[in-house]
N, C-alpha and C. Protein backbone atom coordinates (compact mmCIF):
# COMPACT_ATOMS: atom_id res chain seq x y z
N UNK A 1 -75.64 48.76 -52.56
CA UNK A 1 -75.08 47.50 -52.95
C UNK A 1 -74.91 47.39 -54.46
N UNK A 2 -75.88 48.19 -55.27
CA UNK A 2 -75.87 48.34 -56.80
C UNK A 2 -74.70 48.42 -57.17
N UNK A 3 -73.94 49.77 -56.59
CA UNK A 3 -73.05 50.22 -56.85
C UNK A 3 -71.60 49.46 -56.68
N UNK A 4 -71.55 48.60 -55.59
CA UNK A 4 -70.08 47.94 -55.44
C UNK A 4 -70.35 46.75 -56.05
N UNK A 5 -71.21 46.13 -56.50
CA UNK A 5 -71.53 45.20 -57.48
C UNK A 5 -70.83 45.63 -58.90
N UNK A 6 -71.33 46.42 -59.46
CA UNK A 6 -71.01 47.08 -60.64
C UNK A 6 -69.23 47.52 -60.70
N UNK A 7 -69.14 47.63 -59.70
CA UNK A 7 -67.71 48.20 -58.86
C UNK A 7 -66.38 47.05 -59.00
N UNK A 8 -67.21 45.87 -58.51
CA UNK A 8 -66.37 44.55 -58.78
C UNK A 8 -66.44 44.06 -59.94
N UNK A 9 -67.22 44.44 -60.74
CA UNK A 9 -67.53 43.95 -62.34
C UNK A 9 -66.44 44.28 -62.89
N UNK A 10 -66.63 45.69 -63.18
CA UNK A 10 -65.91 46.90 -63.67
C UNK A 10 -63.89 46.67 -63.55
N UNK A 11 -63.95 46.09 -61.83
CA UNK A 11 -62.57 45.81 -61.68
C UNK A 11 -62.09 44.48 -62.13
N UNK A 12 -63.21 43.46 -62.45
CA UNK A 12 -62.94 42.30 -62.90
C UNK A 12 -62.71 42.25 -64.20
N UNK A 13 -63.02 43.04 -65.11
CA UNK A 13 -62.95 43.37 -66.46
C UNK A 13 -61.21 44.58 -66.54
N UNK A 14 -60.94 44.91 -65.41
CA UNK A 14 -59.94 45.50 -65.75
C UNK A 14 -58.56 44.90 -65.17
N UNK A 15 -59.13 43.97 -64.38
CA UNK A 15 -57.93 43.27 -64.42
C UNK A 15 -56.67 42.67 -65.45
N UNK A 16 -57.50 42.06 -66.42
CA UNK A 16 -56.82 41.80 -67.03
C UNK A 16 -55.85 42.78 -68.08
N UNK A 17 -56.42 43.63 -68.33
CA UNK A 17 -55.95 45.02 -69.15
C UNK A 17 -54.69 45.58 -68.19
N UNK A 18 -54.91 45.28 -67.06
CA UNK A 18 -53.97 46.49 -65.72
C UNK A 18 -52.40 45.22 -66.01
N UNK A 19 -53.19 43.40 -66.02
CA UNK A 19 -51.62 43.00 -66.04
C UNK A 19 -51.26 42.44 -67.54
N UNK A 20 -52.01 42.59 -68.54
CA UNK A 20 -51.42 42.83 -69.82
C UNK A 20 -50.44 44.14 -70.47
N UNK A 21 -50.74 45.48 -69.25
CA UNK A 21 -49.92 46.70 -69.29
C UNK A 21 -48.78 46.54 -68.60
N UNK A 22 -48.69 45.66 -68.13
CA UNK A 22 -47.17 45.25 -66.85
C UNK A 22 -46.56 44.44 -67.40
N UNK A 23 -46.95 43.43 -68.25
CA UNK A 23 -46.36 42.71 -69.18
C UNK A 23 -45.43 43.31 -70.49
N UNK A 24 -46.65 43.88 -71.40
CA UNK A 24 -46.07 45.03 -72.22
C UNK A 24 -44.99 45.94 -71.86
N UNK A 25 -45.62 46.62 -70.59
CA UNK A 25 -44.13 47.22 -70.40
C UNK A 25 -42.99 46.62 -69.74
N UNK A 26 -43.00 45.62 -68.73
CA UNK A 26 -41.46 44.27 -69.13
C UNK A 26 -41.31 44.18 -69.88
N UNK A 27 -41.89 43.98 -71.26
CA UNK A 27 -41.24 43.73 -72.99
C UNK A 27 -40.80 44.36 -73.44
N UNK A 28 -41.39 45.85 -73.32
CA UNK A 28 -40.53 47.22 -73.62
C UNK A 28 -39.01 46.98 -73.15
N UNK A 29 -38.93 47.30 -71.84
CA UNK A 29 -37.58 47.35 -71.28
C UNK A 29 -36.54 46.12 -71.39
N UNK A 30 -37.08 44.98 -71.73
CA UNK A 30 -36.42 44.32 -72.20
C UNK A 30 -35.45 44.00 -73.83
N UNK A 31 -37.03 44.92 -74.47
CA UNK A 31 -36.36 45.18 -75.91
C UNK A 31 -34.89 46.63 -75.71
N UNK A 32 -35.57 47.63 -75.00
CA UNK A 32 -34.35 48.62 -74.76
C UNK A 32 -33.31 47.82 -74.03
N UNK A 33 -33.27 46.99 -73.35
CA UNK A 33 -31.90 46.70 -72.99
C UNK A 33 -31.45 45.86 -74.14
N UNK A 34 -32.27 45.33 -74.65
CA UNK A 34 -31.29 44.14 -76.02
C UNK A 34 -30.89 45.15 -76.79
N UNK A 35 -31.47 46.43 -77.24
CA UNK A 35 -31.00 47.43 -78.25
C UNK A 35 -29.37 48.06 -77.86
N UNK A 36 -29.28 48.23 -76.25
CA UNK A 36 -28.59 48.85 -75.99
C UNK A 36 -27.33 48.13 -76.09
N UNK A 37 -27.67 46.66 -75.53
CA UNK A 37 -26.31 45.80 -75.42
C UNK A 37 -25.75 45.55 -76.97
N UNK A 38 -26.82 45.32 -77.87
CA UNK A 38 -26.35 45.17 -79.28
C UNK A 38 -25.85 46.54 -79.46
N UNK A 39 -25.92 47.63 -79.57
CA UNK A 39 -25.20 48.79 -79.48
C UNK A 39 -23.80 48.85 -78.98
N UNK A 40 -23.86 48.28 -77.49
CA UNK A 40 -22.64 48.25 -77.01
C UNK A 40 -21.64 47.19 -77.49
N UNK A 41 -21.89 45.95 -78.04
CA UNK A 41 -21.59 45.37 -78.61
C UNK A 41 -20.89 45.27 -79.72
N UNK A 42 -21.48 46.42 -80.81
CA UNK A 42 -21.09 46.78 -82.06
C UNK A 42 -19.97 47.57 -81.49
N UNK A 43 -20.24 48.34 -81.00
CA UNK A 43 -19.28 49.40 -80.56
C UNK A 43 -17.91 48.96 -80.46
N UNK A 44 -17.65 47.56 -79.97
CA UNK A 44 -16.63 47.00 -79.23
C UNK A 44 -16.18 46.39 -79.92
N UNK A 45 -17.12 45.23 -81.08
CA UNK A 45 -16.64 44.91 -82.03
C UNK A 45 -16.26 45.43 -83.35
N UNK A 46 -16.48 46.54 -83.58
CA UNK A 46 -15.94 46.89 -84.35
C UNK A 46 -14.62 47.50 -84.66
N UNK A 47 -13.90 47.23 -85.74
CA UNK A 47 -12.60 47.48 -85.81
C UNK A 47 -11.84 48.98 -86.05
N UNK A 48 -10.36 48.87 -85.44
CA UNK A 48 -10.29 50.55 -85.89
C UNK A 48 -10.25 50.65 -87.36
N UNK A 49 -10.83 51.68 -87.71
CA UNK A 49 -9.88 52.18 -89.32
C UNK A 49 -8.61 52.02 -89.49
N UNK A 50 -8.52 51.00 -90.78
CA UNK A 50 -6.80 50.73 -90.61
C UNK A 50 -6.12 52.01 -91.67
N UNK A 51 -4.78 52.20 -90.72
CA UNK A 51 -4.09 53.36 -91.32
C UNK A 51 -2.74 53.35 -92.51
N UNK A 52 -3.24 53.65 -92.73
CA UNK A 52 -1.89 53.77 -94.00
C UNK A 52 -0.86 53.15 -93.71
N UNK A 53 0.18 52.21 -94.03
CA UNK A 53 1.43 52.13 -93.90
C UNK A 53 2.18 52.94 -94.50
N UNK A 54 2.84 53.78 -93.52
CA UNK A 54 3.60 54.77 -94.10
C UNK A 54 5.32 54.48 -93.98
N UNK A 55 6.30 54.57 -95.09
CA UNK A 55 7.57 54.03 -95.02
C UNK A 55 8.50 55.21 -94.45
N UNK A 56 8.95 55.03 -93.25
CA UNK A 56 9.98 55.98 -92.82
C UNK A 56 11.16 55.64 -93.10
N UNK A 57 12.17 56.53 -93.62
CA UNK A 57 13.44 55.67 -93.63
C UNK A 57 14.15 56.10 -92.50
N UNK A 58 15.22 55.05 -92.07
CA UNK A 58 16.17 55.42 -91.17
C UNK A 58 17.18 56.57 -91.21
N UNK A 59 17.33 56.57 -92.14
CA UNK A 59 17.98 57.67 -92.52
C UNK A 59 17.77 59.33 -92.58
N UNK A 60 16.25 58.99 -93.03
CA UNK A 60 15.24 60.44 -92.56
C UNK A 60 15.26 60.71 -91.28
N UNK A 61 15.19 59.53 -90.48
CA UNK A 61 15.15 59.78 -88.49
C UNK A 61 16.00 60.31 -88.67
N UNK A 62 17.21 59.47 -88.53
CA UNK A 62 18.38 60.15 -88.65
C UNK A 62 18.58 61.24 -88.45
N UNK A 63 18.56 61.73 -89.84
CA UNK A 63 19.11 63.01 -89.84
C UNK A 63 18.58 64.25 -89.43
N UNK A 64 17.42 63.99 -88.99
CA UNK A 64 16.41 65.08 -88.52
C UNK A 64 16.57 65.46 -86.91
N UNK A 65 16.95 63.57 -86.37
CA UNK A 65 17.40 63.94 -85.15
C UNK A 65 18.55 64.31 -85.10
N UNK A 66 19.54 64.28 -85.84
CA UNK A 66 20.71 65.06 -85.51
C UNK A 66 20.93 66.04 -85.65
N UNK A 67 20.56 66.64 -87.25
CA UNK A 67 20.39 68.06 -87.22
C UNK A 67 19.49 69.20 -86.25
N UNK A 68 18.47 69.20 -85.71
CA UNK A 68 17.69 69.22 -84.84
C UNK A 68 17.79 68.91 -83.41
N UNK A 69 18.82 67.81 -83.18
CA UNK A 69 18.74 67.44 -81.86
C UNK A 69 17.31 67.39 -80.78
N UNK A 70 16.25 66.46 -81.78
CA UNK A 70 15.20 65.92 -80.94
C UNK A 70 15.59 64.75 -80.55
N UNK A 71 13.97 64.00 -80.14
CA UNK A 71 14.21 62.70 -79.19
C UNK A 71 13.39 62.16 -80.84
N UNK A 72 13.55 61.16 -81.05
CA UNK A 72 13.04 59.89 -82.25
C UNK A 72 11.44 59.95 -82.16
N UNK A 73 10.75 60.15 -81.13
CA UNK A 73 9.33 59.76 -80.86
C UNK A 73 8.83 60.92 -81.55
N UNK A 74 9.56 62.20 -81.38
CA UNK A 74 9.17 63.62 -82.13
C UNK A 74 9.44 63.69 -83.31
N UNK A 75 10.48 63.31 -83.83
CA UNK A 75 10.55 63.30 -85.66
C UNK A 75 9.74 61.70 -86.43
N UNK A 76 9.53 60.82 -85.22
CA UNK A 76 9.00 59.79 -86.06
C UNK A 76 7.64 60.10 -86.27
N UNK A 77 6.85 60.82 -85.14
CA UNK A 77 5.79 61.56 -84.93
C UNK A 77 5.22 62.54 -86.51
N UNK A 78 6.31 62.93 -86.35
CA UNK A 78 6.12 64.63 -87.47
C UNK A 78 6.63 63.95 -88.68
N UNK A 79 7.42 62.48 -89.12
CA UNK A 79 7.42 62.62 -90.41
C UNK A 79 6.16 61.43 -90.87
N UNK A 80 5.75 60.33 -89.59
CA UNK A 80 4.34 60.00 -89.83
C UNK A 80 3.13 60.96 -90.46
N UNK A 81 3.45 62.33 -89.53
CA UNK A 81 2.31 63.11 -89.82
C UNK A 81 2.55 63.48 -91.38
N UNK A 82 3.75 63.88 -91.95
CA UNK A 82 3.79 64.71 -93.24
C UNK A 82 3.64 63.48 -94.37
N UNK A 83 3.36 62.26 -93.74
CA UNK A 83 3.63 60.99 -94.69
C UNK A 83 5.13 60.72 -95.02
N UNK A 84 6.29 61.39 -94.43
CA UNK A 84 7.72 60.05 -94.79
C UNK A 84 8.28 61.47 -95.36
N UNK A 85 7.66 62.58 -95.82
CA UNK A 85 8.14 63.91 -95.92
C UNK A 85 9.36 64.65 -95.51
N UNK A 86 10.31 64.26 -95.75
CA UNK A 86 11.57 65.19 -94.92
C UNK A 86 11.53 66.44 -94.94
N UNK A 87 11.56 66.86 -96.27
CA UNK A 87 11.37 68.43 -96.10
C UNK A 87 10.20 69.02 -95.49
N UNK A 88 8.86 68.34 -95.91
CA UNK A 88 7.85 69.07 -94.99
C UNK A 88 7.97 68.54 -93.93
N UNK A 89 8.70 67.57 -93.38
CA UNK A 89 8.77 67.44 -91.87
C UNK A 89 9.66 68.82 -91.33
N UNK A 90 10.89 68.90 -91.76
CA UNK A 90 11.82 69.99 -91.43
C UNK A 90 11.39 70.95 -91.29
N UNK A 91 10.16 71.49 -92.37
CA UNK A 91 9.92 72.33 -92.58
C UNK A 91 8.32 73.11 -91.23
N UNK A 92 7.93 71.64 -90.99
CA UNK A 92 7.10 71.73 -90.13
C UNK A 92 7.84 71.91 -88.50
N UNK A 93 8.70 71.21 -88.19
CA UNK A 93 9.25 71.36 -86.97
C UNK A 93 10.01 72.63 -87.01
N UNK A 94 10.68 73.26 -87.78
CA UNK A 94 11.19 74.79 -87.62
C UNK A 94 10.30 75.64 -87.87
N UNK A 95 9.04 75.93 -87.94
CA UNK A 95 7.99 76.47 -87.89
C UNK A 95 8.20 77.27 -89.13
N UNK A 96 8.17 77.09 -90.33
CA UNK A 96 8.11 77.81 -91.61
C UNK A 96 6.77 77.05 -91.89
């Protein structure tokens, strides 16, 4: 009888420790999900890097699509890429 006396003591004293550890760890997982949503959050709110305005002239389309005979989406593409560049556009689409 010593023994389950001591037994119920022992568990009465650990009770409280067993649901202060169940608590703690609900707080844990609650802090990881607030970390995560603020994470996801940022993520979403944040803006793209704004890009250069780059000036194409019409005339550069132009003539790139005619000489060339592409479609507009491909030379507006390639003279975006060279920055408004005609010659290094030309020079990029005929592979020199």
């Amino acid at each position: 009888m010593g023994e389950e006396d001591e037994k119920q003591q022992v568990d009465k004293h650990n009770w409280g420790s067993e649901e202060l550890s169940k608590v703690s760890d609900t707080r844990e997982e609650k802090d990881d999900l607030k970390l995560n949503t603020d994470a996801l959050g940022n993520l979403f709110n944040a803006s793209a890097p704004a890009r250069p305005k780059i000036n194409i002239k019409k005339e550069d389309l132009q003539l790139i699509m005619n000489e060339l005979e592409l479609q507009e989406g491909t030379v507006r593409a390639k003279l975006i890429e060279t920055n408004g560049d005609v010659r290094e556009a030309l020079r990029s689409l005929c592979g020199l």
